[in-house]
N, C-alpha and C. Protein backbone atom coordinates (compact mmCIF):
# COMPACT_ATOMS: atom_id res chain seq x y z
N UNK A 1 83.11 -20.71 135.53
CA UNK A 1 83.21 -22.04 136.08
C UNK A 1 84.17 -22.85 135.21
N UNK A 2 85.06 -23.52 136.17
CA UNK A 2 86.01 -24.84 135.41
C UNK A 2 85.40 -25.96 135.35
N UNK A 3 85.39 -26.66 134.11
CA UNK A 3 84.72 -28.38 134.05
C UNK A 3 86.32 -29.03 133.86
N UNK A 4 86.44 -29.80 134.60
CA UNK A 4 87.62 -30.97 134.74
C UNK A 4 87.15 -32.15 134.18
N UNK A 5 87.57 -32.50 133.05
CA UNK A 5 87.32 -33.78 132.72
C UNK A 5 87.90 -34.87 132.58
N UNK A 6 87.63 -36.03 132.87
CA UNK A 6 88.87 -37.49 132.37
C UNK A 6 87.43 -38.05 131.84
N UNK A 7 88.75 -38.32 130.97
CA UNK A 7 87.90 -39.87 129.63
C UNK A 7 88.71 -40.84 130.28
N UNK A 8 87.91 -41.85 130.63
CA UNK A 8 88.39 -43.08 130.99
C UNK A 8 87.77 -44.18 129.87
N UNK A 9 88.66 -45.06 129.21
CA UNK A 9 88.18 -45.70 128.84
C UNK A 9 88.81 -47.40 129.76
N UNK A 10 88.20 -48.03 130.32
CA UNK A 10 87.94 -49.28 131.08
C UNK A 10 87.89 -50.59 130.55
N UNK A 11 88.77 -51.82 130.71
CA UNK A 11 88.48 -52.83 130.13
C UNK A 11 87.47 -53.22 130.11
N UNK A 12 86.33 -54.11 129.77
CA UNK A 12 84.71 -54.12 130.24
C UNK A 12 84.45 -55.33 131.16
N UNK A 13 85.68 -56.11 130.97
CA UNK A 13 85.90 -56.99 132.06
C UNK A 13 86.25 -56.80 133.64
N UNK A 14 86.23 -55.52 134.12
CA UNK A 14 86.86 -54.61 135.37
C UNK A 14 85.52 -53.11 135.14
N UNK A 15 84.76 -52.92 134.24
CA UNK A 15 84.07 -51.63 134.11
C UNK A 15 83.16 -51.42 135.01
N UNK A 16 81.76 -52.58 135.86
CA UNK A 16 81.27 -52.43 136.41
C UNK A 16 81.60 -52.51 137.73
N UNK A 17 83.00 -52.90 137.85
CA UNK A 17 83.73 -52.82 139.40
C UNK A 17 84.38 -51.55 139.57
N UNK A 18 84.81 -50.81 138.41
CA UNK A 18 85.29 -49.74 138.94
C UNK A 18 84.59 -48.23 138.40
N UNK A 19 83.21 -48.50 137.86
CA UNK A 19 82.19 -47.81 137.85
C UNK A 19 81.85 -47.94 139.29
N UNK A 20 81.49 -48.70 139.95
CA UNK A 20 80.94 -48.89 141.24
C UNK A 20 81.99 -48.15 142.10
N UNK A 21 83.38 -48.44 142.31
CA UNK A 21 84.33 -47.84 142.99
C UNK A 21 84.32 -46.58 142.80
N UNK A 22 84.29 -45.75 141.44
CA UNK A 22 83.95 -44.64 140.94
C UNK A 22 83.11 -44.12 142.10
N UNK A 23 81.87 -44.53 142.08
CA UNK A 23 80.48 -43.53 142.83
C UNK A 23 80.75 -43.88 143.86
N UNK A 24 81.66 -44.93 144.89
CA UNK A 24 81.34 -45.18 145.88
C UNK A 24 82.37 -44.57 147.15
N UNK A 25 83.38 -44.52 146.41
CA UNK A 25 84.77 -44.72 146.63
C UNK A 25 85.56 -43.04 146.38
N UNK A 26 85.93 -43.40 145.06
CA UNK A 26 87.00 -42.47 144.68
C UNK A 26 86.11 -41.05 144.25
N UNK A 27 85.30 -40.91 143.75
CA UNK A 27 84.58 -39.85 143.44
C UNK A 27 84.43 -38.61 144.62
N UNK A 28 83.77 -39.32 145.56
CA UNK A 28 83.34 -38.93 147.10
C UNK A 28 84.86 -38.69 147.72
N UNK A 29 85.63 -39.38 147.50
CA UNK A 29 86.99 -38.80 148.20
C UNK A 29 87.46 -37.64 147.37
N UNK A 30 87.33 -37.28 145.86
CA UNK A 30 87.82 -36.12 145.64
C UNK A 30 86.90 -35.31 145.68
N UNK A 31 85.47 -35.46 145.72
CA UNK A 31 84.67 -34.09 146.26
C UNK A 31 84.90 -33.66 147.70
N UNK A 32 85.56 -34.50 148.52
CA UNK A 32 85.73 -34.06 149.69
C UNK A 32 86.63 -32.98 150.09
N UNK A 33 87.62 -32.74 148.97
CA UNK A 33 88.69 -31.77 148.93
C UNK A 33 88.33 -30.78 149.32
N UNK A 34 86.80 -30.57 148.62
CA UNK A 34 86.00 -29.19 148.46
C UNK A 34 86.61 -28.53 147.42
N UNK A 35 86.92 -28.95 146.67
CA UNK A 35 87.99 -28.08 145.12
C UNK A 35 86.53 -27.81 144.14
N UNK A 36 85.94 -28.80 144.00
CA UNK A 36 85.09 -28.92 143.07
C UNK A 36 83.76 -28.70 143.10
N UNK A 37 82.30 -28.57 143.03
CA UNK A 37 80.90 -28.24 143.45
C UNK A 37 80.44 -29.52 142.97
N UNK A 38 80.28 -29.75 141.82
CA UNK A 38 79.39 -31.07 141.84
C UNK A 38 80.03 -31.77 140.91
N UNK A 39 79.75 -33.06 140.14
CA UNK A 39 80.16 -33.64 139.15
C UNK A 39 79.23 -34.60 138.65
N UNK A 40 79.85 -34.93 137.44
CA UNK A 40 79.15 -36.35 137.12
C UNK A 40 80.01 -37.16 136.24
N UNK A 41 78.96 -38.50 136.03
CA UNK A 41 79.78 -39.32 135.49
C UNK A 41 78.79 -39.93 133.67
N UNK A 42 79.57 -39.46 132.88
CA UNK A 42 78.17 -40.17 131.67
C UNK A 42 79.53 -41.05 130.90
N UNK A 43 78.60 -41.96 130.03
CA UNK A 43 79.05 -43.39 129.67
C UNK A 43 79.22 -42.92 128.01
N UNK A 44 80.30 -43.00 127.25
CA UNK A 44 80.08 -42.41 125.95
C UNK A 44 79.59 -43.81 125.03
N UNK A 45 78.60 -43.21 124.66
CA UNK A 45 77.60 -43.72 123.90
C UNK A 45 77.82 -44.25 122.60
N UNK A 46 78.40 -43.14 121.70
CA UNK A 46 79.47 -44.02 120.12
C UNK A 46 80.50 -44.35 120.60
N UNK A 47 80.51 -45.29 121.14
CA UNK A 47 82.59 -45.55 121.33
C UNK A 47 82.62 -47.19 120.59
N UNK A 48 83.64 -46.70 120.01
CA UNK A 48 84.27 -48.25 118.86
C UNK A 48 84.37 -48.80 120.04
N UNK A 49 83.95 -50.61 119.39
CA UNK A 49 83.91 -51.91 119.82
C UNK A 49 85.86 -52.22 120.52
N UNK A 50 86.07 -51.46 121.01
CA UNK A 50 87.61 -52.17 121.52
C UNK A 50 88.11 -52.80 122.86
N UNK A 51 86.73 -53.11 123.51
CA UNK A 51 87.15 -53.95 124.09
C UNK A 51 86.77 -53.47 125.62
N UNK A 52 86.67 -52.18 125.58
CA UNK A 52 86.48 -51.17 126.84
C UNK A 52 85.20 -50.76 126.63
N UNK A 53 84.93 -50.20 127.93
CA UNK A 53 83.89 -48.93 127.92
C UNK A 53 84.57 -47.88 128.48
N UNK A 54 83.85 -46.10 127.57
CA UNK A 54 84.51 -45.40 127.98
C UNK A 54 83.12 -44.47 128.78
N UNK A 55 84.02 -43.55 129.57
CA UNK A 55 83.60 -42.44 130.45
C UNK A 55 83.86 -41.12 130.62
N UNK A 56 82.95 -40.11 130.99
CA UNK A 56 83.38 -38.99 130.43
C UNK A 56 83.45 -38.67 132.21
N UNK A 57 84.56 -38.65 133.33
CA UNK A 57 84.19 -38.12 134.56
C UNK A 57 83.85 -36.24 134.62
N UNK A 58 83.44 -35.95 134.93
CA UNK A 58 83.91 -34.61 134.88
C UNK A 58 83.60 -33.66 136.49
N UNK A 59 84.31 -33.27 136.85
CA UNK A 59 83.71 -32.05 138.58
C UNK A 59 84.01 -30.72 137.41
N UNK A 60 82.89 -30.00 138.61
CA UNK A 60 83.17 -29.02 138.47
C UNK A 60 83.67 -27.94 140.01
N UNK A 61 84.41 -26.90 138.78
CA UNK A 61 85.40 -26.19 139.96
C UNK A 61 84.66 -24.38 140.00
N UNK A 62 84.56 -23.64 140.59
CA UNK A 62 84.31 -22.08 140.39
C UNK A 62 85.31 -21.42 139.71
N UNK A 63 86.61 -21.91 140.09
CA UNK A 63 88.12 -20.97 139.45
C UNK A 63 89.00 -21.79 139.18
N UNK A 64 89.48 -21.31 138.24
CA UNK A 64 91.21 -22.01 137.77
C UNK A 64 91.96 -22.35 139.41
N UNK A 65 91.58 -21.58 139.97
CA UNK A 65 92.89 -21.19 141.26
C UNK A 65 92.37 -22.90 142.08
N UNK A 66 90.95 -23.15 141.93
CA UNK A 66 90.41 -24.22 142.77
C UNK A 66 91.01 -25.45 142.16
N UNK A 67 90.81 -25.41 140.63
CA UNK A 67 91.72 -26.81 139.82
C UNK A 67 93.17 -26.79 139.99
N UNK A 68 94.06 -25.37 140.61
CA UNK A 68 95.33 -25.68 140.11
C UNK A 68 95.75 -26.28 141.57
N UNK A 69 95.09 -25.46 142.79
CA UNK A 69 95.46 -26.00 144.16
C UNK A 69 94.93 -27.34 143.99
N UNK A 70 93.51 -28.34 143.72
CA UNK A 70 93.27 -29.59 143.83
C UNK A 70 94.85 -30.23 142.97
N UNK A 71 95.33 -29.88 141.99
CA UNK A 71 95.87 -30.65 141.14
C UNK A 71 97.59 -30.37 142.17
N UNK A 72 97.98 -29.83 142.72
CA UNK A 72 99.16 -29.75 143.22
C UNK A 72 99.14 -30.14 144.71
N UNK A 73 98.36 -30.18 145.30
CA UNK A 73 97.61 -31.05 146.67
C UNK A 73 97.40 -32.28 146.29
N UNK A 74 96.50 -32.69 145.71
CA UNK A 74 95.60 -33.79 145.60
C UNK A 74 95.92 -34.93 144.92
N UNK A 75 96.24 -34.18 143.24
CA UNK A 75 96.04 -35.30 141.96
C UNK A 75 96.74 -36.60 141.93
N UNK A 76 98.10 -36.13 142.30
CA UNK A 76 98.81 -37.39 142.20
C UNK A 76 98.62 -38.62 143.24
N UNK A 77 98.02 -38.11 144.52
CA UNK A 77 97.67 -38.96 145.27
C UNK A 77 96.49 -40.17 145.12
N UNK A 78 95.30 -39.23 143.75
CA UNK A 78 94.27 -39.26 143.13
C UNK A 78 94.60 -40.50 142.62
N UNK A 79 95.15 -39.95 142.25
CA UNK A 79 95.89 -40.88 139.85
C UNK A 79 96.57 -42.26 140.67
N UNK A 80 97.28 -41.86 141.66
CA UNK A 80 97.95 -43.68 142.08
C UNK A 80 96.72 -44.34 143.13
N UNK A 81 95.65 -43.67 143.52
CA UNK A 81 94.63 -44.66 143.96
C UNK A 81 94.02 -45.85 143.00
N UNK A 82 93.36 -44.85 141.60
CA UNK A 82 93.12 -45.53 140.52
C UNK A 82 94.15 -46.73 139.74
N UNK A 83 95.22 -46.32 139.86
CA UNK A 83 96.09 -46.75 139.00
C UNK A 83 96.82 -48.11 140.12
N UNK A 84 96.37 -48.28 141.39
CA UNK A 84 96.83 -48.88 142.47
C UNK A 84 96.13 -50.40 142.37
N UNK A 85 94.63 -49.55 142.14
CA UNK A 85 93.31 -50.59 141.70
C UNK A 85 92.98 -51.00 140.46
N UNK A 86 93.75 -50.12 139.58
CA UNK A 86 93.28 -51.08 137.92
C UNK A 86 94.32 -50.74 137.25
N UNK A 87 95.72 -51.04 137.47
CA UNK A 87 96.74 -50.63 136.64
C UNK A 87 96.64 -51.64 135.65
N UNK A 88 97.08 -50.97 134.52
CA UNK A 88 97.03 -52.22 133.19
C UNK A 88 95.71 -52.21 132.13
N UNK A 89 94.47 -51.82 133.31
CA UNK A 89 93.09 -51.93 132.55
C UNK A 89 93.01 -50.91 131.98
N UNK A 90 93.18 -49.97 131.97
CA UNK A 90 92.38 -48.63 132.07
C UNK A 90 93.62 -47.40 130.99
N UNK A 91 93.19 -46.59 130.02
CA UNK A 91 93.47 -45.57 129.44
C UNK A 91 92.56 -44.41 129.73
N UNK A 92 93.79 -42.95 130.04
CA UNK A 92 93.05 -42.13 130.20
C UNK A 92 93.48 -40.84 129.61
N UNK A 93 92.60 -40.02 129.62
CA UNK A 93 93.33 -38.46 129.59
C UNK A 93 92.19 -37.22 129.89
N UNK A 94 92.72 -35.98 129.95
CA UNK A 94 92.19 -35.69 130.89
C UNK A 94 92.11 -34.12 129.83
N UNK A 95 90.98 -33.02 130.27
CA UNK A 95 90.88 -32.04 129.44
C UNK A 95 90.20 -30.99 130.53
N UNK A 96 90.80 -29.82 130.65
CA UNK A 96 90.23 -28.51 131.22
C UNK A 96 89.42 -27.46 130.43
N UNK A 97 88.10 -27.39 130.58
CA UNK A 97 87.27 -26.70 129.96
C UNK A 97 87.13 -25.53 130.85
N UNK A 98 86.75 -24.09 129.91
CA UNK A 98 85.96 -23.22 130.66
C UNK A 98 84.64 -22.80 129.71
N UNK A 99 83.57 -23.14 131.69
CA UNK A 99 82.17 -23.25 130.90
C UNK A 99 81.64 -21.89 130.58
N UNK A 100 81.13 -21.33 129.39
CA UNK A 100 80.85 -19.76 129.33
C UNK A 100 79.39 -19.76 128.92
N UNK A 101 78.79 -20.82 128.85
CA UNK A 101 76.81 -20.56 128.86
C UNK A 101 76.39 -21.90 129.24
């Protein structure tokens, strides 16, 4: 199994609007791809006082082949929804895990 992750870290002045958009919105539109099986969303817990809150998004995928088709279909269409709705607020980056237990 592939874990896809973005760290978002969020101004905190925009965090509970686009936490909400997150679950309501954009999340549900990229599970719809069907690329991914399930996901979640957790809130990182030690993060320095700067001003944001950060987030750990993560889906999960069965195969590389499922993350590389979502990411050459999908992503960029993804990345300028977010970036459409909170450009300016928001730092991110993004990390491909493979889960082995």
């Amino acid at each position: 199994m592939i874990l896809f992750n973005e760290t978002v870290s969020i101004e905190n002045s925009v965090a509970e609007a686009w936490l909400q958009w997150m679950q309501e919105t954009h999340v549900p539109e990229i599970m719809a791809t069907t690329f991914f099986i399930k996901f979640q969303i957790a809130k990182v817990m030690e993060d320095e006082d700067n001003g944001g809150t950060t987030y750990a998004v993560q889906y999960y995928a069965r195969h590389m082949d499922d993350l590389l088709e979502y990411h050459r279909d999908h992503d960029k269409t993804m990345q300028g929804k977010m970036q459409a709705k909170f450009a300016g607020q928001y730092a991110a980056f993004r990390t491909v895990l493979e889960v082995v237990a």
